[in-house]
Protein backbone atom coordinates (compact mmCIF):
# COMPACT_ATOMS: atom_id res chain seq x y z
CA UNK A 1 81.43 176.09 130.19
CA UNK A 2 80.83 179.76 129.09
CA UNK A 3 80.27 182.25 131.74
CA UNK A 4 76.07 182.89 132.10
CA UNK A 5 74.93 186.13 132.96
CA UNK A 6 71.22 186.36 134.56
CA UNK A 7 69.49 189.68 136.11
CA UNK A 8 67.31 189.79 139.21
CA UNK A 9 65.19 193.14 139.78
CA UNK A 10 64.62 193.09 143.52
CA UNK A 11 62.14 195.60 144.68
CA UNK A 12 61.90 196.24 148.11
CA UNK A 13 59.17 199.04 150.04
CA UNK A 14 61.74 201.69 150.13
CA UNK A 15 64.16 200.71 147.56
CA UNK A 16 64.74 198.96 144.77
CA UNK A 17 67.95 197.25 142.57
CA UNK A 18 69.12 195.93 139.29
CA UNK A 19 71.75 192.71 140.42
CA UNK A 20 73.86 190.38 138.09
CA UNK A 21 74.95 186.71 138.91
CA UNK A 22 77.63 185.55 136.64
CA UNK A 23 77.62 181.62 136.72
CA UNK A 24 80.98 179.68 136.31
CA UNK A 25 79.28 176.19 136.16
CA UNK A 26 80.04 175.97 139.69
CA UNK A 27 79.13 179.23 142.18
CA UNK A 28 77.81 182.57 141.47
CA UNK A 29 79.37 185.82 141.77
CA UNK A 30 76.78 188.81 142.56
CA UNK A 31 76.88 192.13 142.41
CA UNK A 32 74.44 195.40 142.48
CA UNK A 33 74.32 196.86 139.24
CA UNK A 34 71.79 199.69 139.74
CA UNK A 35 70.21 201.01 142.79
CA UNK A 36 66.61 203.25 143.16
CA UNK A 37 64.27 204.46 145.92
CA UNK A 38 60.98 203.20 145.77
CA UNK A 39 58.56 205.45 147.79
CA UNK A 40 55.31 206.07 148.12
CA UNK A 41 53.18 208.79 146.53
CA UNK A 42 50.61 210.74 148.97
CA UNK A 43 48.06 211.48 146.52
CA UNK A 44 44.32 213.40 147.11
CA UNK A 45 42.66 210.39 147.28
CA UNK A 46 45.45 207.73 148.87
CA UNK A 47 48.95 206.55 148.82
CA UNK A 48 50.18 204.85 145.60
CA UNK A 49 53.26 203.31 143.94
CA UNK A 50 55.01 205.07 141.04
CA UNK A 51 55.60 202.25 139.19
CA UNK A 52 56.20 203.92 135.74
CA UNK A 53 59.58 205.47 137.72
CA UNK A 54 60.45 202.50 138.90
CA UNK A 55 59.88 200.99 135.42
CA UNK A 56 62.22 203.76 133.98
CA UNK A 57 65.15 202.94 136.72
CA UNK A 58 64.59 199.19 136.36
CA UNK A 59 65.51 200.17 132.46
CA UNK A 60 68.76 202.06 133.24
CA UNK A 61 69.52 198.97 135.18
CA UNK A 62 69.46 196.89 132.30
CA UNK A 63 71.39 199.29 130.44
CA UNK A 64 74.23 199.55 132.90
CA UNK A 65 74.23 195.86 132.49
CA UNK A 66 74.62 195.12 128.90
CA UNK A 67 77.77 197.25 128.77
CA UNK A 68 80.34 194.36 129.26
CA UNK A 69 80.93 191.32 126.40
CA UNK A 70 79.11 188.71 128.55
CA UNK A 71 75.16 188.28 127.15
CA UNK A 72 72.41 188.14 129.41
CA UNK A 73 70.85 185.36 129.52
CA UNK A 74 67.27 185.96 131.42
CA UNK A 75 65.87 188.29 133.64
CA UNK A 76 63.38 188.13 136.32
CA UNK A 77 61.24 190.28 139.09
CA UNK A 78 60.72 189.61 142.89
CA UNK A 79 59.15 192.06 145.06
CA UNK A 80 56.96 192.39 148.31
CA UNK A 81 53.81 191.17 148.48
CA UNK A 82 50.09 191.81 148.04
CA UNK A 83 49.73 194.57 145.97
CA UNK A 84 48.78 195.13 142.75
CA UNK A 85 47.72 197.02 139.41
CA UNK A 86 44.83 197.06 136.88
CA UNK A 87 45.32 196.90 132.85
CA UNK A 88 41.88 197.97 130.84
CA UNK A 89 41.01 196.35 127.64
CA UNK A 90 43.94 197.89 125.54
CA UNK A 91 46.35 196.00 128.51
CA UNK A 92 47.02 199.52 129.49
CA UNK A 93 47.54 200.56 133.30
CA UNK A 94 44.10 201.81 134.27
CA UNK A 95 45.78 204.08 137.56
CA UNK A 96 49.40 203.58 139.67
CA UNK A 97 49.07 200.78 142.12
CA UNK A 98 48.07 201.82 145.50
CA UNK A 99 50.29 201.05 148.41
CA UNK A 100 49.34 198.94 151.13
CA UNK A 101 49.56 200.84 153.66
CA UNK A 102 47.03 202.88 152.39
CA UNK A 103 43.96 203.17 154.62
CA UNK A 104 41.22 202.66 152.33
CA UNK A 105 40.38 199.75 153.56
CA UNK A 106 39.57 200.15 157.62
CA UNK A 107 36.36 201.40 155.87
CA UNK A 108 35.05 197.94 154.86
CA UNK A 109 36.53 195.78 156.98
CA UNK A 110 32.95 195.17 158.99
CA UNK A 111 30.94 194.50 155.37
CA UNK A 112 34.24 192.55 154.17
CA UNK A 113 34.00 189.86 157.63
CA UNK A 114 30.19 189.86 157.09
CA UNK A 115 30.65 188.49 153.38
CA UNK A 116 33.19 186.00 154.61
CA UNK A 117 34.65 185.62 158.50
CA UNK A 118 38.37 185.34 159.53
CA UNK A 119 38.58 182.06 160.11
CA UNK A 120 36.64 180.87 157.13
CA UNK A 121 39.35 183.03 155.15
CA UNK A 122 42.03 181.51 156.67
CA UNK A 123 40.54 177.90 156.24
CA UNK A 124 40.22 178.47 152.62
CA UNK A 125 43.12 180.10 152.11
CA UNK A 126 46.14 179.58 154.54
CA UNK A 127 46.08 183.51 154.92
CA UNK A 128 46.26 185.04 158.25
CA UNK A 129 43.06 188.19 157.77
CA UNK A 130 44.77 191.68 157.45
CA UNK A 131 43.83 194.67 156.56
CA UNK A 132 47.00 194.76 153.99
CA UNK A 133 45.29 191.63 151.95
CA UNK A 134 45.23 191.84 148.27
CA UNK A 135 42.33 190.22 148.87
CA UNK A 136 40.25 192.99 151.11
CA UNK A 137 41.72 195.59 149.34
CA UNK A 138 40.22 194.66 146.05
CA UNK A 139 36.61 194.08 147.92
CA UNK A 140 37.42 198.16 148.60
CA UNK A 141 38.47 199.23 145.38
CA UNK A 142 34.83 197.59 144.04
CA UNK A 143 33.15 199.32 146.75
CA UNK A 144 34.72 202.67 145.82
CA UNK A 145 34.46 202.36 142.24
CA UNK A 146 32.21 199.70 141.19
CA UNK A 147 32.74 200.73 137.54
CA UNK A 148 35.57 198.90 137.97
CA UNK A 149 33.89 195.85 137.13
CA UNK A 150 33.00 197.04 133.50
CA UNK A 151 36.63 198.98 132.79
CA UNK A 152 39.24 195.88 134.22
CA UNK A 153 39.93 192.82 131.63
CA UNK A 154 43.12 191.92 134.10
CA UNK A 155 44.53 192.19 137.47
CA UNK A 156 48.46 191.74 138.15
CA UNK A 157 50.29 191.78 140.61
CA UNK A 158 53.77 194.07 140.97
CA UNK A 159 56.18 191.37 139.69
CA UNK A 160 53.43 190.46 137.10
CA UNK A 161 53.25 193.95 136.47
CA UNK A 162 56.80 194.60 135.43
CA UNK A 163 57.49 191.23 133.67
CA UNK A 164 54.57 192.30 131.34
CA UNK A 165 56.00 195.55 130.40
CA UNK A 166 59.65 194.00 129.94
CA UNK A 167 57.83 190.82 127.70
CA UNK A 168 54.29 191.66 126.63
CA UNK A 169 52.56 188.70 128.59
CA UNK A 170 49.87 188.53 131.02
CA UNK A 171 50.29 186.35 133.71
CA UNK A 172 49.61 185.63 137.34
CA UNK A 173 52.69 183.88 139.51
CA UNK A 174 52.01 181.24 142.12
CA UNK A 175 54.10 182.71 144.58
CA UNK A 176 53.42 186.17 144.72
CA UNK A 177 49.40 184.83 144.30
CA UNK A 178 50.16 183.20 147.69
CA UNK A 179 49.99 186.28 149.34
CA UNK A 180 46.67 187.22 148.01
CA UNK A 181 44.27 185.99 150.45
CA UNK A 182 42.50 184.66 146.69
CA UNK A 183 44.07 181.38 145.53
CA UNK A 184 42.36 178.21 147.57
CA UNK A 185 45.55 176.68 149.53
CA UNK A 186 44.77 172.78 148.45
CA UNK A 187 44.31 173.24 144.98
CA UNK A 188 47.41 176.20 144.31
CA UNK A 189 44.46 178.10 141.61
CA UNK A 190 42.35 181.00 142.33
CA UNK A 191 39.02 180.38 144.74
CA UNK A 192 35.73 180.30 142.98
CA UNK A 193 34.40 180.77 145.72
CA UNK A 194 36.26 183.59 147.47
CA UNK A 195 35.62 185.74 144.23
CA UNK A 196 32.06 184.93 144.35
CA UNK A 197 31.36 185.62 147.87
CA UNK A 198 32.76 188.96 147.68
CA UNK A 199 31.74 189.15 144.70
CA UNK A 200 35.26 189.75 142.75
CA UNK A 201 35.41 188.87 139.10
CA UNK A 202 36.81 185.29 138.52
CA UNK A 203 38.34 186.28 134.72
CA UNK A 204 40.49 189.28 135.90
CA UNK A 205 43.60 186.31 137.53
CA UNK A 206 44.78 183.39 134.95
CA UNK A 207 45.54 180.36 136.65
CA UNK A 208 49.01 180.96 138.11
CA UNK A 209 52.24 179.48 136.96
CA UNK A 210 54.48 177.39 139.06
CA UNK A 211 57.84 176.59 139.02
CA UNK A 212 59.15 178.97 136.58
CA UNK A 213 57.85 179.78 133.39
CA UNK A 214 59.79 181.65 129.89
CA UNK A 215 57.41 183.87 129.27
CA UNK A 216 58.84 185.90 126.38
CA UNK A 217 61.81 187.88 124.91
CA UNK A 218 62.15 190.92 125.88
CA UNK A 219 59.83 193.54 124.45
CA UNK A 220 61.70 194.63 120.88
CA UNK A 221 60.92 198.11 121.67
CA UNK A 222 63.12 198.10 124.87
CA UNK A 223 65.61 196.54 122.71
CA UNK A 224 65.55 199.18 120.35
CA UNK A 225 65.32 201.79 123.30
CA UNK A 226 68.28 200.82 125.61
CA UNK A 227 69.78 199.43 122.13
CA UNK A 228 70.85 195.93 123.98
CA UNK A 229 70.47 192.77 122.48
CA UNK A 230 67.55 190.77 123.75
CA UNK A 231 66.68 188.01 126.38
CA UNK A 232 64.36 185.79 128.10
CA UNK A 233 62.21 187.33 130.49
CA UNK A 234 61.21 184.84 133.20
CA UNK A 235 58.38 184.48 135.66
CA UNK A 236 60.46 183.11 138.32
CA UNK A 237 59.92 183.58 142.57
CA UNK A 238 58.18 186.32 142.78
CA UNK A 239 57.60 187.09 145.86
CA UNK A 240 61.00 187.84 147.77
CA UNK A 241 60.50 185.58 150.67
CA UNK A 242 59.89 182.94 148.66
CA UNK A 243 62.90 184.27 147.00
CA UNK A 244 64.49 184.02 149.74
CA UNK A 245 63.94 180.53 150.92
CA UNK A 246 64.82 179.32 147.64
CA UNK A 247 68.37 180.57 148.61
CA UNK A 248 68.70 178.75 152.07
CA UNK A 249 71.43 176.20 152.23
CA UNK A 250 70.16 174.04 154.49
CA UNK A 251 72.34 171.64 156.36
CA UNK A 252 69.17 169.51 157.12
CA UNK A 253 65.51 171.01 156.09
CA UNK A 254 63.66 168.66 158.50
CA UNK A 255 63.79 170.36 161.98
CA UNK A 256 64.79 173.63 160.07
CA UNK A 257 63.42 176.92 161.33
CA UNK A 258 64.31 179.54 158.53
CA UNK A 259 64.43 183.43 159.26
CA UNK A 260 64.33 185.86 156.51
CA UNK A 261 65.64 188.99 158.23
CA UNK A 262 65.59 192.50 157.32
CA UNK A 263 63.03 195.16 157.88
CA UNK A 264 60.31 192.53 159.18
CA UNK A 265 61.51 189.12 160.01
CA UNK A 266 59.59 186.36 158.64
CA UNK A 267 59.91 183.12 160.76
CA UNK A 268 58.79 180.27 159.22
CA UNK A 269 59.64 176.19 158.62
CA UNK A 270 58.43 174.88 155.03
CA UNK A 271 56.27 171.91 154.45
CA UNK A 272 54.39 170.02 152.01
CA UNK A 273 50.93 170.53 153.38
CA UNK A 274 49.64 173.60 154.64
CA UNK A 275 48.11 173.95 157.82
CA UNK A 276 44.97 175.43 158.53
CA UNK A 277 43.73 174.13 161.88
CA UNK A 278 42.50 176.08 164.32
CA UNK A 279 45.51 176.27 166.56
CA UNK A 280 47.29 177.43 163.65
CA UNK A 281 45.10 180.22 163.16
CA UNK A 282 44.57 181.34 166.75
CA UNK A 283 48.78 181.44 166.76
CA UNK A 284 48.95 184.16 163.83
CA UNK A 285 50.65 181.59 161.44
CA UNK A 286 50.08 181.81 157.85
CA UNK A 287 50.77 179.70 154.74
CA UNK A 288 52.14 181.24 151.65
CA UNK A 289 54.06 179.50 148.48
CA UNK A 290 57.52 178.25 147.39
CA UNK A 291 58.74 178.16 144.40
CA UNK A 292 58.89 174.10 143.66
CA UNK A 293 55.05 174.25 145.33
CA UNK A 294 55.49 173.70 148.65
CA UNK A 295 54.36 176.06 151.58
CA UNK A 296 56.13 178.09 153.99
CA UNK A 297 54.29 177.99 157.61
CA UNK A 298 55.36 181.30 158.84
CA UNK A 299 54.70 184.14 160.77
CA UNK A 300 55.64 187.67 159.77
CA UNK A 301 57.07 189.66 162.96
CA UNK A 302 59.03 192.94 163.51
CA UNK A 303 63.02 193.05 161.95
CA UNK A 304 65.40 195.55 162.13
CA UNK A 305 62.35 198.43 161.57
CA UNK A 306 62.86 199.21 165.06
CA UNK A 307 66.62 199.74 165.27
CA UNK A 308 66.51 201.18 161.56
CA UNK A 309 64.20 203.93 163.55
CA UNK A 310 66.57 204.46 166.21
CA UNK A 311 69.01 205.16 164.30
CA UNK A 312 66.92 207.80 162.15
CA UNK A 313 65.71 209.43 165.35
CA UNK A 314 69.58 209.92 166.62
CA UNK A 315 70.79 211.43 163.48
CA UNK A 316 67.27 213.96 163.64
CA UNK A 317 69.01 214.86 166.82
CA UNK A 318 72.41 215.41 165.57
CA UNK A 319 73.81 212.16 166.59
CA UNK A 320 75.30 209.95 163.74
CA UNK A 321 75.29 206.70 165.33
CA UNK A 322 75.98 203.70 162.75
CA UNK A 323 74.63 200.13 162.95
CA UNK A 324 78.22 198.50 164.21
CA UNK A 325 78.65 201.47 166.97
CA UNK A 326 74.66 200.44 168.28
CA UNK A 327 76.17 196.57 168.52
CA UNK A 328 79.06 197.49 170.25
CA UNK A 329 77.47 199.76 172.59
CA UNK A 330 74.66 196.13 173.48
CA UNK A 331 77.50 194.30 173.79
CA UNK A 332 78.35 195.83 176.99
CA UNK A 333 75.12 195.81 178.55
CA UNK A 334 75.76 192.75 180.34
CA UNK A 335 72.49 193.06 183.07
CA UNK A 336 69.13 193.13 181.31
CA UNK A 337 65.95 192.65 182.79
CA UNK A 338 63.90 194.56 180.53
CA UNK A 339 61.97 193.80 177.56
CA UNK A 340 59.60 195.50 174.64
CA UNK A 341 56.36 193.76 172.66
CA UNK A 342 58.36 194.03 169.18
CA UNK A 343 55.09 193.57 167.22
CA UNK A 344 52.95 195.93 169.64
CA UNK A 345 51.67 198.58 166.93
CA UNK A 346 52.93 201.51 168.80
CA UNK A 347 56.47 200.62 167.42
CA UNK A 348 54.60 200.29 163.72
CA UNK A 349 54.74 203.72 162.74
CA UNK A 350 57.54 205.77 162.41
CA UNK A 351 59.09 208.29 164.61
CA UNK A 352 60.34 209.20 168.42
CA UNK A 353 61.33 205.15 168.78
CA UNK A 354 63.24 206.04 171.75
CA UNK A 355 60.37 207.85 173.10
CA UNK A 356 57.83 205.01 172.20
CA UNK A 357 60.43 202.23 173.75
CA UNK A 358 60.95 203.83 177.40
CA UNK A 359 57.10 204.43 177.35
CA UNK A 360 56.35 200.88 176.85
CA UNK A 361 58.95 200.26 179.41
CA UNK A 362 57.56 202.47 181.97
CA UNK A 363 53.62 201.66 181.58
CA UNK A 364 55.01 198.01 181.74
CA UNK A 365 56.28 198.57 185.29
CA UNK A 366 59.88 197.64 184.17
CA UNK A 367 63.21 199.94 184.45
CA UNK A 368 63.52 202.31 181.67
CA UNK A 369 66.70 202.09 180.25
CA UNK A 370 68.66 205.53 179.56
CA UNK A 371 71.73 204.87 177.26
CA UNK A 372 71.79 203.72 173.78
CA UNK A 373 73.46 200.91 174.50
CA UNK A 374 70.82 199.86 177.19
CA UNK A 375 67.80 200.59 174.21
CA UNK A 376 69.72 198.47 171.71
CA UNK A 377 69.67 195.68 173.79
CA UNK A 378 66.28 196.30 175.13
CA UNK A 379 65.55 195.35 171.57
CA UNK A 380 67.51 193.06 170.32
CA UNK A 381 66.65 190.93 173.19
CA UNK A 382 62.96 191.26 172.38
CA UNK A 383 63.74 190.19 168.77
CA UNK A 384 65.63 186.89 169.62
CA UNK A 385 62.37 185.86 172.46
CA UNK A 386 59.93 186.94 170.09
CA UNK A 387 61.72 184.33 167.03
CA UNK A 388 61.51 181.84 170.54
CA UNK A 389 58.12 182.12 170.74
CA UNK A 390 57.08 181.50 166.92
CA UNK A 391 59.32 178.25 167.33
CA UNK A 392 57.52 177.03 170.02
CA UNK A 393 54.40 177.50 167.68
CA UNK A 394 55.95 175.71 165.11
CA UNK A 395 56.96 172.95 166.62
CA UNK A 396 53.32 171.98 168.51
CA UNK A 397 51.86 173.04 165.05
CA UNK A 398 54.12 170.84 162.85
CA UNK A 399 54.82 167.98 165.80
CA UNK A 400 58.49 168.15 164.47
CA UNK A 401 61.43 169.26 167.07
CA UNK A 402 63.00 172.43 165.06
CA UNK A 403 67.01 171.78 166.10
CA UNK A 404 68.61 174.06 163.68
CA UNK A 405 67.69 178.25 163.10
CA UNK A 406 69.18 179.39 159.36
CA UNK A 407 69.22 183.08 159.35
CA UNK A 408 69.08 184.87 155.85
CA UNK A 409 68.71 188.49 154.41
CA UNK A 410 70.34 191.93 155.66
CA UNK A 411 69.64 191.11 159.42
CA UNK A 412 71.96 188.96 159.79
CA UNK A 413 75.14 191.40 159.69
CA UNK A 414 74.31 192.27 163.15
CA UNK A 415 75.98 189.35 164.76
CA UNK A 416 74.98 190.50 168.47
CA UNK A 417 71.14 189.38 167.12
CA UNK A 418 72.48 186.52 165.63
CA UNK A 419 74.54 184.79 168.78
CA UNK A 420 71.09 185.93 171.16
CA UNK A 421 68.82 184.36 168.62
CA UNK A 422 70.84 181.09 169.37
CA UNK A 423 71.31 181.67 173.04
CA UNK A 424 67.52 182.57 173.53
CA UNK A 425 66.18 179.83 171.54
CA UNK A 426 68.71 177.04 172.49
CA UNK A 427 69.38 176.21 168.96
CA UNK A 428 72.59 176.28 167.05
CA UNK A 429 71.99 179.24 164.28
CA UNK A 430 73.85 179.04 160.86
CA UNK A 431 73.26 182.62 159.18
CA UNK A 432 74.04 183.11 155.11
CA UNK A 433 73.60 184.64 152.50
CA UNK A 434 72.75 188.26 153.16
CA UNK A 435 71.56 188.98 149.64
CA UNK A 436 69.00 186.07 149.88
CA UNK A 437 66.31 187.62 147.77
CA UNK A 438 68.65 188.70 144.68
CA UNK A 439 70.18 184.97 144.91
CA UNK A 440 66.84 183.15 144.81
CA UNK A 441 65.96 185.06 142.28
CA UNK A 442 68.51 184.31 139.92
CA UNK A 443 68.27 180.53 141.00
CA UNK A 444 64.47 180.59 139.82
CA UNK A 445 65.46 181.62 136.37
CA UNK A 446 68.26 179.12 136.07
CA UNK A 447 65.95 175.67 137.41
CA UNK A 448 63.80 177.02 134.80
CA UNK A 449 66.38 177.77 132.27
CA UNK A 450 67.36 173.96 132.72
CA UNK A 451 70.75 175.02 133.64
CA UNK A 452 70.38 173.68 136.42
CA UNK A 453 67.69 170.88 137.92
CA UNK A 454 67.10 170.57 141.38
CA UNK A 455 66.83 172.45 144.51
CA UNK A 456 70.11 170.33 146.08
CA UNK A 457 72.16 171.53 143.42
CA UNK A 458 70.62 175.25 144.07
CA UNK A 459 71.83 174.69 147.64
CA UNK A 460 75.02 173.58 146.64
CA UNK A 461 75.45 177.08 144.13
CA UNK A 462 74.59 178.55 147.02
CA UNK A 463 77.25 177.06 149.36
CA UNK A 464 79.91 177.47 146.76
CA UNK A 465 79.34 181.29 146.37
CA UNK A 466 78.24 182.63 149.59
CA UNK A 467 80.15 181.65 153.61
CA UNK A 468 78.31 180.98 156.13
CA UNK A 469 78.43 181.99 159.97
CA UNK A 470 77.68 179.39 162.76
CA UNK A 471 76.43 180.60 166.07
CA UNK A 472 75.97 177.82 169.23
CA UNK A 473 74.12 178.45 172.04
CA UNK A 474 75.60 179.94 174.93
CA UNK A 475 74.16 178.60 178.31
CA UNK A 476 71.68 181.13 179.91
CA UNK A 477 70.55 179.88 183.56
CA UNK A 478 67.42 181.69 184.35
CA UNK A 479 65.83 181.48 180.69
CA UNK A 480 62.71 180.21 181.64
CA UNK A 481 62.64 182.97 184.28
CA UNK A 482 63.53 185.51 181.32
CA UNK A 483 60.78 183.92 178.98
CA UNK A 484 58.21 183.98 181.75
CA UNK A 485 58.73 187.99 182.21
CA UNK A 486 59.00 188.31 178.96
CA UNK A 487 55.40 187.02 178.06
CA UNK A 488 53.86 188.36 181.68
CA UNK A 489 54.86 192.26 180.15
CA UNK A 490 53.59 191.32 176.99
CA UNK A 491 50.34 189.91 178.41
CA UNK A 492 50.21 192.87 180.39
CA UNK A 493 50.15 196.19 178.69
CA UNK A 494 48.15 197.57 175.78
CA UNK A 495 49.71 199.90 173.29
CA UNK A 496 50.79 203.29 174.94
């Protein structure tokens, strides 16, 4: 067969690229064709997205990729979730998107639970409450600028956002929808009654599409612009976890615990129901979509933010100290007995890490640890009996014995996380591919392309193209002493 050439725009919260797959009929070679920051704007009034420069970079991108003799065949957008942009009656951007961690809405949190309570939410949804929730932070915009209501004909979200200015179409993705805290988790469409009980207009969201839709060629005036011929734009996974799942090559799924690992970790199993009991609720869990229409049971915990810190705070201070030279330096610590709260908000926001972690560490009544080496494993440590503890969720949760951890996404090249994740939990860990996002991407567009037709044969792209690590559990004789201590400092302090 001819070679196929397909794009994936992967935005992340602090960067974003252009990659290309070239398919050989068997596996798929990737590569980064254009790379961008994406940061936040601090404006008067909040923090917002500049979406029209990341529109203008996610054009060079395409540019940069048209330059060799092989066509492209389709491109498509996955990006974090939540947020989200209005278009007025002309289907022009009414304002940049705001960001979510803009704090807009701790203002209307208390009227927002009095329309609707958490656990109602939840039941309706399969979203864990946040303050981060498309869905709350719409109820704010309204409260803001109720005007809103008269000026809006649409609401997209990002990856809707950008595949309408590279196509021309309006349209709302199931997966990225998922993430809302608006679509009703047994029927996969938006909630009547969520929108009318905050009292959100029902015609701004289209019923979403699943499992891959064409939606157009790409706009003729980019054509003429970047002066490339054109292709399909596709509304494929767009949400990058989902993404990222799509790209697992699971050995067995059943008794599968999948981690998508890279700034945040999302720990998760997928199933065909959701599951919106109480237990599941009172553990933090949440339900969001895949791409075939499943859900993925997951909870979203603290990644590499806290190393990614460490290593900003050392270079403040002069000291350039790179991510294989913090592994080494764990490595030797051989006699830990100390442990951190990962997802404790003190280590949320950014700065003096090192500061933040022997604080914890002393108010905790545990020994502070004084060299790098001794922080690194501090936290790495944390990480592997924090991923123990959401498996131990899932399991009671899903009554199914979770055997088997598969690691994906940019976490996973530091190994030292990867062999403790399989010696904390007891589980063998198979880690692969690191660019999970980009790859389920680009397997999105080509299941619905037709080029290929099923996830198994996905899995088995996925196999060819990208190794795979295996980890096995290494015997550790006082783990339930270490998992005891572990939740007793956890249980025991409140943020510094």
């Amino acid at each position: 067969m001819s070679l196929i050439k397909l794009l994936a725009i992967d935005l992340g919260a602090s960067s974003g690229r252009v990659m290309q797959a070239i398919y050989d009929g068997r596996s798929l070679q990737l590569s980064e064709v254009h790379r961008f920051k994406n940061e936040p704007v601090n404006l008067n009034d909040g923090l917002y997205w500049n979406l029209l420069h990341l529109f203008g970079e996610i054009k060079q991108g395409i540019k940069k990729a048209s330059k060799d003799s092989i066509p492209i065949r389709s491109i498509s957008v996955d990006t974090w979730g939540v947020d989200y942009a209005y278009l007025d009656q002309n289907g022009d951007l009414l304002y940049q998107p705001h960001c979510y961690r803009d704090n807009r809405m701790g203002r209307y949190e208390e009227s927002f639970y009095n329309a609707i309570s958490k656990k109602e939410l939840f039941q309706k949804t399969g979203v864990q409450p946040a303050t981060i929730n498309t869905v709350l932070q719409i109820y704010s915009d309204l409260q803001e600028k109720p005007q809103l209501k008269n000026i809006v004909q649409r609401v997209l979200f990002i990856p809707d956002l950008i595949n309408y200015l590279l196509s021309g179409v309006l349209s709302n993705e199931y997966t990225i929808a998922s993430t809302s805290g608006l679509l009703d988790i047994f029927t996969q469409d938006f909630s009547e009654e969520v929108f009318e009980r905050l009292d959100i207009p029902r015609k701004w969201f289209t019923t979403p599409t699943k499992n891959g839709a064409v939606l157009r060629q790409l706009s003729p005036r980019i054509t003429q612009q970047l002066k490339v011929d054109s292709f399909d734009v596709i509304a494929g996974a767009g949400h990058d976890t989902a993404a990222a799942v799509l790209a697992i090559p699971y050995e067995h799924e059943k008794g599968t615990v999948f981690i998508s690992c890279g700034t945040w970790s999302l720990v998760g199993t997928e199933s065909d129901e959701p599951v919106v009991t109480d237990e599941a609720f009172a553990s933090g869990l949440t339900n969001e979509g895949c791409f075939d229409g499943k859900y993925r049971l997951l909870q979203n915990t603290t990644g590499m933010w806290i190393i990614q810190e460490l290593q900003r705070d050392w270079r403040l201070q002069g000291e350039e100290v790179g991510f294989g030279e913090m592994v080494t330096l764990a490595e030797e610590v051989t006699d830990n007995q100390t442990w951190i709260h990962p997802n404790d908000p003190v280590f949320a926001s950014p700065g003096e890490m090192e500061t933040k972690i022997k604080e914890w560490c002393k108010v905790s009544g545990q020994k502070v640890p004084q060299t790098k080496g001794q922080i690194v494993r501090v936290v790495l440590e944390s990480l592997a009996l924090t991923y123990l503890e959401t498996i131990t969720q899932l399991e009671q949760l899903t009554k199914h014995e979770m055997t088997t951890v598969q690691m994906v996404g940019g976490g996973i090249q530091n190994k030292l996380l990867c062999q403790l994740t399989a010696d904390f939990t007891g589980r063998t860990v198979i880690t692969g591919p690191i660019e999970a996002s980009a790859l389920g991407n680009i397997l999105s567009q080509m299941l619905t392309l037709g080029v290929i037709s099923s996830r198994e044969e996905a899995q088995d792209i996925i196999k060819a193209s990208e190794p795979v690590t295996r980890y096995e559990s290494r015997v550790i004789e006082n783990l339930e002493e270490i998992r005891l201590n572990f939740n007793k400092v956890k249980r025991g302090i409140q943020s510094c």
